[in-house]
PDB file of N, CA and C in Angstrom:
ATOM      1  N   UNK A   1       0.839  -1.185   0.000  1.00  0.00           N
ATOM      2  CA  UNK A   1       0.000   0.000   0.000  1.00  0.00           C
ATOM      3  C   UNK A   1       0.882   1.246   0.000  1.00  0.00           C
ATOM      4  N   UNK A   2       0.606   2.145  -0.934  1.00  0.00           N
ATOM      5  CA  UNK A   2       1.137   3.560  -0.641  1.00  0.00           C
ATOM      6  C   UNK A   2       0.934   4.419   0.390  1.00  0.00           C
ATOM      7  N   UNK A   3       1.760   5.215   0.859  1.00  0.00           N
ATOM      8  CA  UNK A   3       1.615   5.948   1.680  1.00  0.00           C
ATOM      9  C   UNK A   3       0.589   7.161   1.319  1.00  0.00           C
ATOM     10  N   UNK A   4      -0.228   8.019   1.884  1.00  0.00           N
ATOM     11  CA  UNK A   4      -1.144   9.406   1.406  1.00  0.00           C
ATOM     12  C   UNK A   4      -0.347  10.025  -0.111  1.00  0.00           C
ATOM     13  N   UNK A   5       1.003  10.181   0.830  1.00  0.00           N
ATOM     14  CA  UNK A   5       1.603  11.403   0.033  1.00  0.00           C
ATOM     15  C   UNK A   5       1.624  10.984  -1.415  1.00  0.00           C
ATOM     16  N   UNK A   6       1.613   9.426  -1.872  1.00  0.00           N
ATOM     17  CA  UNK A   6       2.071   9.415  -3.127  1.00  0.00           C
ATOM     18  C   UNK A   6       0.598   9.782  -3.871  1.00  0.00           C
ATOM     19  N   UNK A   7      -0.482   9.885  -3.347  1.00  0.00           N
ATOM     20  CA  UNK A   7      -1.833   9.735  -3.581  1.00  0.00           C
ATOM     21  C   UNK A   7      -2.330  10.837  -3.624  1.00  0.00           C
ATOM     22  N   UNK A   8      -1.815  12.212  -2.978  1.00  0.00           N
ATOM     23  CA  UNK A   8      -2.330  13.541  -2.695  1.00  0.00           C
ATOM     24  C   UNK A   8      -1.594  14.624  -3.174  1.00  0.00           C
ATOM     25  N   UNK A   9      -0.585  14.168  -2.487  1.00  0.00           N
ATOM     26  CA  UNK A   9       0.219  15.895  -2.963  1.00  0.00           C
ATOM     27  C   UNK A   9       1.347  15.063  -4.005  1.00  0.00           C
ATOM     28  N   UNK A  10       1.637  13.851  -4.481  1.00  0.00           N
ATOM     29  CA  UNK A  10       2.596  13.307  -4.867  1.00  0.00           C
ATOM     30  C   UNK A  10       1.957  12.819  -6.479  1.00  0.00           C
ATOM     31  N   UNK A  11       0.805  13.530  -6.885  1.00  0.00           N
ATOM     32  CA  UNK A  11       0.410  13.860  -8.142  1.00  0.00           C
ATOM     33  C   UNK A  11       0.567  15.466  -8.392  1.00  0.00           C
ATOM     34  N   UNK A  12       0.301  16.347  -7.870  1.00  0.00           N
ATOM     35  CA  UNK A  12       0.869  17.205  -8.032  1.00  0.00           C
ATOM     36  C   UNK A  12       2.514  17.487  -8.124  1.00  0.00           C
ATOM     37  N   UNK A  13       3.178  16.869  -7.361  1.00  0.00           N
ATOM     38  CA  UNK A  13       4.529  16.856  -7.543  1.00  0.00           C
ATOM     39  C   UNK A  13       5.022  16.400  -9.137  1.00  0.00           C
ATOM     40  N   UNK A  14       4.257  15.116  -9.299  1.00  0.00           N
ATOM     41  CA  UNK A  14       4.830  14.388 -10.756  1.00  0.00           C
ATOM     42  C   UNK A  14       4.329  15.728 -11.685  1.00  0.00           C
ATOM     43  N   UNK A  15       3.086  16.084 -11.882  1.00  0.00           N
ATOM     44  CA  UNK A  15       3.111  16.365 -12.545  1.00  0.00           C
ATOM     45  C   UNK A  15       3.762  17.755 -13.245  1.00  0.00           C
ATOM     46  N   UNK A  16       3.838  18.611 -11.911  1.00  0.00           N
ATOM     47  CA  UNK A  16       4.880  19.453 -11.869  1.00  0.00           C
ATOM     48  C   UNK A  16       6.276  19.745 -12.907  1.00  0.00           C
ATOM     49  N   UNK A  17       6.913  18.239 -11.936  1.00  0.00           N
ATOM     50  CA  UNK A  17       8.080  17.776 -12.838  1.00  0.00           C
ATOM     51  C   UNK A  17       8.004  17.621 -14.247  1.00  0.00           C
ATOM     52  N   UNK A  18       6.827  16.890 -14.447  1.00  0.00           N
ATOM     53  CA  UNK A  18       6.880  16.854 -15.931  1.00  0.00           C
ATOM     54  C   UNK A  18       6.704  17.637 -17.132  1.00  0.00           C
ATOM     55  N   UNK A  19       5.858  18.889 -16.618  1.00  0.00           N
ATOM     56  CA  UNK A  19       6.080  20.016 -17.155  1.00  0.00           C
ATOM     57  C   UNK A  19       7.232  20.647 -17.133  1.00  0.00           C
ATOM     58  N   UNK A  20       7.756  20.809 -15.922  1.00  0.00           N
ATOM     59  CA  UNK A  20       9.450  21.514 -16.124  1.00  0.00           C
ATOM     60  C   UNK A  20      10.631  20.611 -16.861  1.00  0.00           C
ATOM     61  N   UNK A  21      10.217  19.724 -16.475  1.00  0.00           N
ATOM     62  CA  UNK A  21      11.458  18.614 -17.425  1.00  0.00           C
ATOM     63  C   UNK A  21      11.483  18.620 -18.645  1.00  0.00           C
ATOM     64  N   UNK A  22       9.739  18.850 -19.009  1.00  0.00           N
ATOM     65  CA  UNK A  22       9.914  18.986 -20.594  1.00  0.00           C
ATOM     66  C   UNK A  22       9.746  20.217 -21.037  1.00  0.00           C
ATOM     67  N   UNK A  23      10.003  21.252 -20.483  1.00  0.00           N
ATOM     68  CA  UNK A  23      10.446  22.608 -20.833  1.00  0.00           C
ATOM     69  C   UNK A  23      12.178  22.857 -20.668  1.00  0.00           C
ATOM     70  N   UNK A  24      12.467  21.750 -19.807  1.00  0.00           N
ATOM     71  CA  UNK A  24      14.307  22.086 -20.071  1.00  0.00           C
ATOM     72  C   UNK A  24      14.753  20.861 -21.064  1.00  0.00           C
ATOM     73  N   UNK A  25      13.440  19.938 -21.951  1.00  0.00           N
ATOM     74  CA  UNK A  25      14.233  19.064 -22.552  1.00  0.00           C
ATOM     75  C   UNK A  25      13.819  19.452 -23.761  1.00  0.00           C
ATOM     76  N   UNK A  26      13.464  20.650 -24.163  1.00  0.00           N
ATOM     77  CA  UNK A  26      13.317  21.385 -25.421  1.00  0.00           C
ATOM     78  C   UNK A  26      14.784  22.111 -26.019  1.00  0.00           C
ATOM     79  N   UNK A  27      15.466  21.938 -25.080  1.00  0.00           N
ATOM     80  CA  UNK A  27      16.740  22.883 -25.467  1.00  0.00           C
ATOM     81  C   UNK A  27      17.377  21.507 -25.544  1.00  0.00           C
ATOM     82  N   UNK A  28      17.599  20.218 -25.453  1.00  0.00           N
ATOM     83  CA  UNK A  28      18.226  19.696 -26.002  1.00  0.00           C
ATOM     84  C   UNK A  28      18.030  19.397 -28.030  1.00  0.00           C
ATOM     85  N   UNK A  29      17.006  19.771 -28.441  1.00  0.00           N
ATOM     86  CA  UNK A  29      16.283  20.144 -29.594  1.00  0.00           C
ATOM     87  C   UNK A  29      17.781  21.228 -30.387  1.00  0.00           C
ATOM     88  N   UNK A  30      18.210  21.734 -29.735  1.00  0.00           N
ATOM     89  CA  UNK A  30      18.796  23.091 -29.644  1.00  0.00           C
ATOM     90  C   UNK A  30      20.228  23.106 -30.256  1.00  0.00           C
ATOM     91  N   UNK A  31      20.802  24.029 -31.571  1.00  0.00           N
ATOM     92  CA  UNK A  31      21.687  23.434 -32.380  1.00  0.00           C
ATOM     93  C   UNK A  31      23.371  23.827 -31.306  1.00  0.00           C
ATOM     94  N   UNK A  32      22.510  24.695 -30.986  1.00  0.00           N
ATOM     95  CA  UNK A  32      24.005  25.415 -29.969  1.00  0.00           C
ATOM     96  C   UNK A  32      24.646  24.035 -28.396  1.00  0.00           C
ATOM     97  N   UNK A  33      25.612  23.570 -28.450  1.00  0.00           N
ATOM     98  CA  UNK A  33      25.831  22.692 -27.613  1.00  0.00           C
ATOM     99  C   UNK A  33      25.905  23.151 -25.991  1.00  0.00           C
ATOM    100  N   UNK A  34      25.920  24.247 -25.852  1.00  0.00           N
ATOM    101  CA  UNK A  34      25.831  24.776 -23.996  1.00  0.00           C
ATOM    102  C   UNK A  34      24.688  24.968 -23.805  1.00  0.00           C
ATOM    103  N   UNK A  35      23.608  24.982 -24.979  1.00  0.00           N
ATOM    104  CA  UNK A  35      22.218  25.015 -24.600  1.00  0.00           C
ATOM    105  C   UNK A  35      21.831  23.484 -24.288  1.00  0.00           C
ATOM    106  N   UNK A  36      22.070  22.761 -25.071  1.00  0.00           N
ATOM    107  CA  UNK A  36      22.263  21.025 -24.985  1.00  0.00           C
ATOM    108  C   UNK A  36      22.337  20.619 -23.537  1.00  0.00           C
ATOM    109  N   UNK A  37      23.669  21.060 -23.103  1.00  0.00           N
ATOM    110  CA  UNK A  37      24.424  21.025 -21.818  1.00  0.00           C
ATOM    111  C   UNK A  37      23.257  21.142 -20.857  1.00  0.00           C
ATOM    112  N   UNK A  38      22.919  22.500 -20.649  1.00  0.00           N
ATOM    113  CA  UNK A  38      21.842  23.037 -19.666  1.00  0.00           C
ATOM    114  C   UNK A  38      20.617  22.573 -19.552  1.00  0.00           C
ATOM    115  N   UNK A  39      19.940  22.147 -20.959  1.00  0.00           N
ATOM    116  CA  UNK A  39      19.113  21.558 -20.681  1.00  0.00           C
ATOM    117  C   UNK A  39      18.491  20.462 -20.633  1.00  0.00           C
ATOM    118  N   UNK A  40      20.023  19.778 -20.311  1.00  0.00           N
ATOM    119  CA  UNK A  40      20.357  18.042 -19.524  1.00  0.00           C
ATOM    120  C   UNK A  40      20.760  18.109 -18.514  1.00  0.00           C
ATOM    121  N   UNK A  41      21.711  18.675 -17.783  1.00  0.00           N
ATOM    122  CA  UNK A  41      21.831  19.134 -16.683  1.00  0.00           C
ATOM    123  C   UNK A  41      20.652  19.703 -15.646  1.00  0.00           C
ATOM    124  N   UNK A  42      19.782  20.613 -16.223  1.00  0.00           N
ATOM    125  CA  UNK A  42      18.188  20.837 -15.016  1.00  0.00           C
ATOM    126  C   UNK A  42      17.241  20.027 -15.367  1.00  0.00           C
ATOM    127  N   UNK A  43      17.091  19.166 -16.777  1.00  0.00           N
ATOM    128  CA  UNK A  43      16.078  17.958 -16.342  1.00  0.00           C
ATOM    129  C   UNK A  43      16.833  16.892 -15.611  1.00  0.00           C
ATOM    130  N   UNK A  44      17.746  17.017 -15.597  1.00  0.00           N
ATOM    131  CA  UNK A  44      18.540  15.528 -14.439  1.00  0.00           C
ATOM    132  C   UNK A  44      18.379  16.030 -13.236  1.00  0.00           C
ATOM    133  N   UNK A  45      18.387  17.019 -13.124  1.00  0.00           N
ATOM    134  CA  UNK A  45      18.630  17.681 -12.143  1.00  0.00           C
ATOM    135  C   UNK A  45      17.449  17.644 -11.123  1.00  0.00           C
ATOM    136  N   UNK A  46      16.211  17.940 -11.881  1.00  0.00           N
ATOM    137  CA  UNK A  46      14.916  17.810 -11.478  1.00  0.00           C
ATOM    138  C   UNK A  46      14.247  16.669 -10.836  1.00  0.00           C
ATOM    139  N   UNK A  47      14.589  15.864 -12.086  1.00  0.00           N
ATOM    140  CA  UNK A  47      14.449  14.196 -11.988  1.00  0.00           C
ATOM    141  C   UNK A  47      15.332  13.773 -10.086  1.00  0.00           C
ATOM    142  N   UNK A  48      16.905  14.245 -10.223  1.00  0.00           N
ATOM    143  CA  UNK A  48      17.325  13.360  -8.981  1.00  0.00           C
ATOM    144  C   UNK A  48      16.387  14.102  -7.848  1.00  0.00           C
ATOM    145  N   UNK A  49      15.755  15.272  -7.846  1.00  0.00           N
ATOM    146  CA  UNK A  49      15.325  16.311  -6.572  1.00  0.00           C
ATOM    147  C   UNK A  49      13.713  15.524  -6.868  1.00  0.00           C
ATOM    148  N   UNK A  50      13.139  15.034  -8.092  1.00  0.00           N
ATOM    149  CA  UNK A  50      11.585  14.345  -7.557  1.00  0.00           C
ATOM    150  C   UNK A  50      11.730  12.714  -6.572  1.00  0.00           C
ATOM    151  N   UNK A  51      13.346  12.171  -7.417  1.00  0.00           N
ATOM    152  CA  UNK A  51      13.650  10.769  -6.474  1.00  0.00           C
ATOM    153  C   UNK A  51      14.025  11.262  -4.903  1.00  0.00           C
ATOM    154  N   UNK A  52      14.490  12.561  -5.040  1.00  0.00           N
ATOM    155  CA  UNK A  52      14.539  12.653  -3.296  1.00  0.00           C
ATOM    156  C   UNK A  52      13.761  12.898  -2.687  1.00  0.00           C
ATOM    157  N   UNK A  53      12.590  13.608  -2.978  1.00  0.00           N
ATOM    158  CA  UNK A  53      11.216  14.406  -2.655  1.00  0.00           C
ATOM    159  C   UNK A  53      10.383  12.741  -2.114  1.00  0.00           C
ATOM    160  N   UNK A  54      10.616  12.117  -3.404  1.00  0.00           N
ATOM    161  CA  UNK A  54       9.651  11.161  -2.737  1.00  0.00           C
ATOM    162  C   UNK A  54       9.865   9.790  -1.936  1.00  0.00           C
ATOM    163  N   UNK A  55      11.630   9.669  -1.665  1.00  0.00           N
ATOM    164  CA  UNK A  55      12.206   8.939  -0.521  1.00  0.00           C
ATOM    165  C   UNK A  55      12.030   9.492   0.821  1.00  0.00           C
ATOM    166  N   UNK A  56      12.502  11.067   0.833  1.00  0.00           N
ATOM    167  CA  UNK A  56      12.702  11.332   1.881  1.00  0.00           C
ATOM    168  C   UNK A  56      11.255  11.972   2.731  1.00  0.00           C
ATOM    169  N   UNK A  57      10.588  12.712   1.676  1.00  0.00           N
ATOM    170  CA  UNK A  57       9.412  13.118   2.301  1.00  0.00           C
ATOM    171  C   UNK A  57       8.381  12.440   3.523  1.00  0.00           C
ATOM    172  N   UNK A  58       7.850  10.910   2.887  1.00  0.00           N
ATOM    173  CA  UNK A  58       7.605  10.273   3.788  1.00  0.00           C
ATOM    174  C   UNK A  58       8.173   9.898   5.103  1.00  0.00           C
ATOM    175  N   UNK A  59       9.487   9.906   5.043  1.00  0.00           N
ATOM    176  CA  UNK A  59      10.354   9.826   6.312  1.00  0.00           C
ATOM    177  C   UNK A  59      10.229  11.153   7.102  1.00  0.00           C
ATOM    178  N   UNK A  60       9.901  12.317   6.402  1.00  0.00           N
ATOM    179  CA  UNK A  60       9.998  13.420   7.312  1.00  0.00           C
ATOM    180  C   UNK A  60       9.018  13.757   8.111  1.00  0.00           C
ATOM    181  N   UNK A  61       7.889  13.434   6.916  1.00  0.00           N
ATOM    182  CA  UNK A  61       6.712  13.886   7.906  1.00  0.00           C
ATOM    183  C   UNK A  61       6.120  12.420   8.622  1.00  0.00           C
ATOM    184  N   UNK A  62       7.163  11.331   8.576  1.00  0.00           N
ATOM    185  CA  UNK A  62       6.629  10.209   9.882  1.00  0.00           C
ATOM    186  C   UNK A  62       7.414  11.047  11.495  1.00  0.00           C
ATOM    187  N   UNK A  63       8.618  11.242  11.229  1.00  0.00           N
ATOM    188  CA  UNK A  63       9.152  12.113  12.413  1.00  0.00           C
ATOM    189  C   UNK A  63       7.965  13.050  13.904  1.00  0.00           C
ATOM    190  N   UNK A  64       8.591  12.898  14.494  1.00  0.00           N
ATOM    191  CA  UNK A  64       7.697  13.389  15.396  1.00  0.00           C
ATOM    192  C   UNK A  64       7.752  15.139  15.621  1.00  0.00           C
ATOM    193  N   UNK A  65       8.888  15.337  15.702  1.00  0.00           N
ATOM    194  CA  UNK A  65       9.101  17.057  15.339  1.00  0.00           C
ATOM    195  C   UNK A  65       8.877  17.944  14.196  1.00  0.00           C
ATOM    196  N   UNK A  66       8.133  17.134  13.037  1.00  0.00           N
ATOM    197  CA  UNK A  66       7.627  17.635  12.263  1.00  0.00           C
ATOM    198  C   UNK A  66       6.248  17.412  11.937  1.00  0.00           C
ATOM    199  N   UNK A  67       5.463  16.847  13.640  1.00  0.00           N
ATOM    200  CA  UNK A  67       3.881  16.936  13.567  1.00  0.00           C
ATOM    201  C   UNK A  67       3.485  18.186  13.865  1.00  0.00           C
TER     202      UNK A  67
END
């Protein structure tokens, strides 16, 4: 069973991401190569910060100092 978060606020999160990811994976489209660069670098970038969002989140708000 999933936890709330992946069920509530953890659709808003995805989908979030997926709009910004595919607004920085339009510049890989892009003939200039530092545009390439950048916009592989902030969709990876995005991507590793949604895998942390949704490891660590649940752990934070099980904590007791963050009821």
């Amino acid at each position: 069973m999933l936890p709330t978060i992946f069920v509530t606020a953890g659709k808003a999160i995805m989908w979030n991401v997926i709009v910004v990811v595919a607004g920085f994976a339009i510049l890989l489209l892009s003939e200039m190569p530092p545009n390439q660069k950048l916009g592989l670098v902030c969709a990876l970038g995005i991507i590793t910060s949604l895998i942390s969002v949704f490891l660590m989140l649940p752990i934070l708000l099980k904590m007791e100092k963050f009821k």
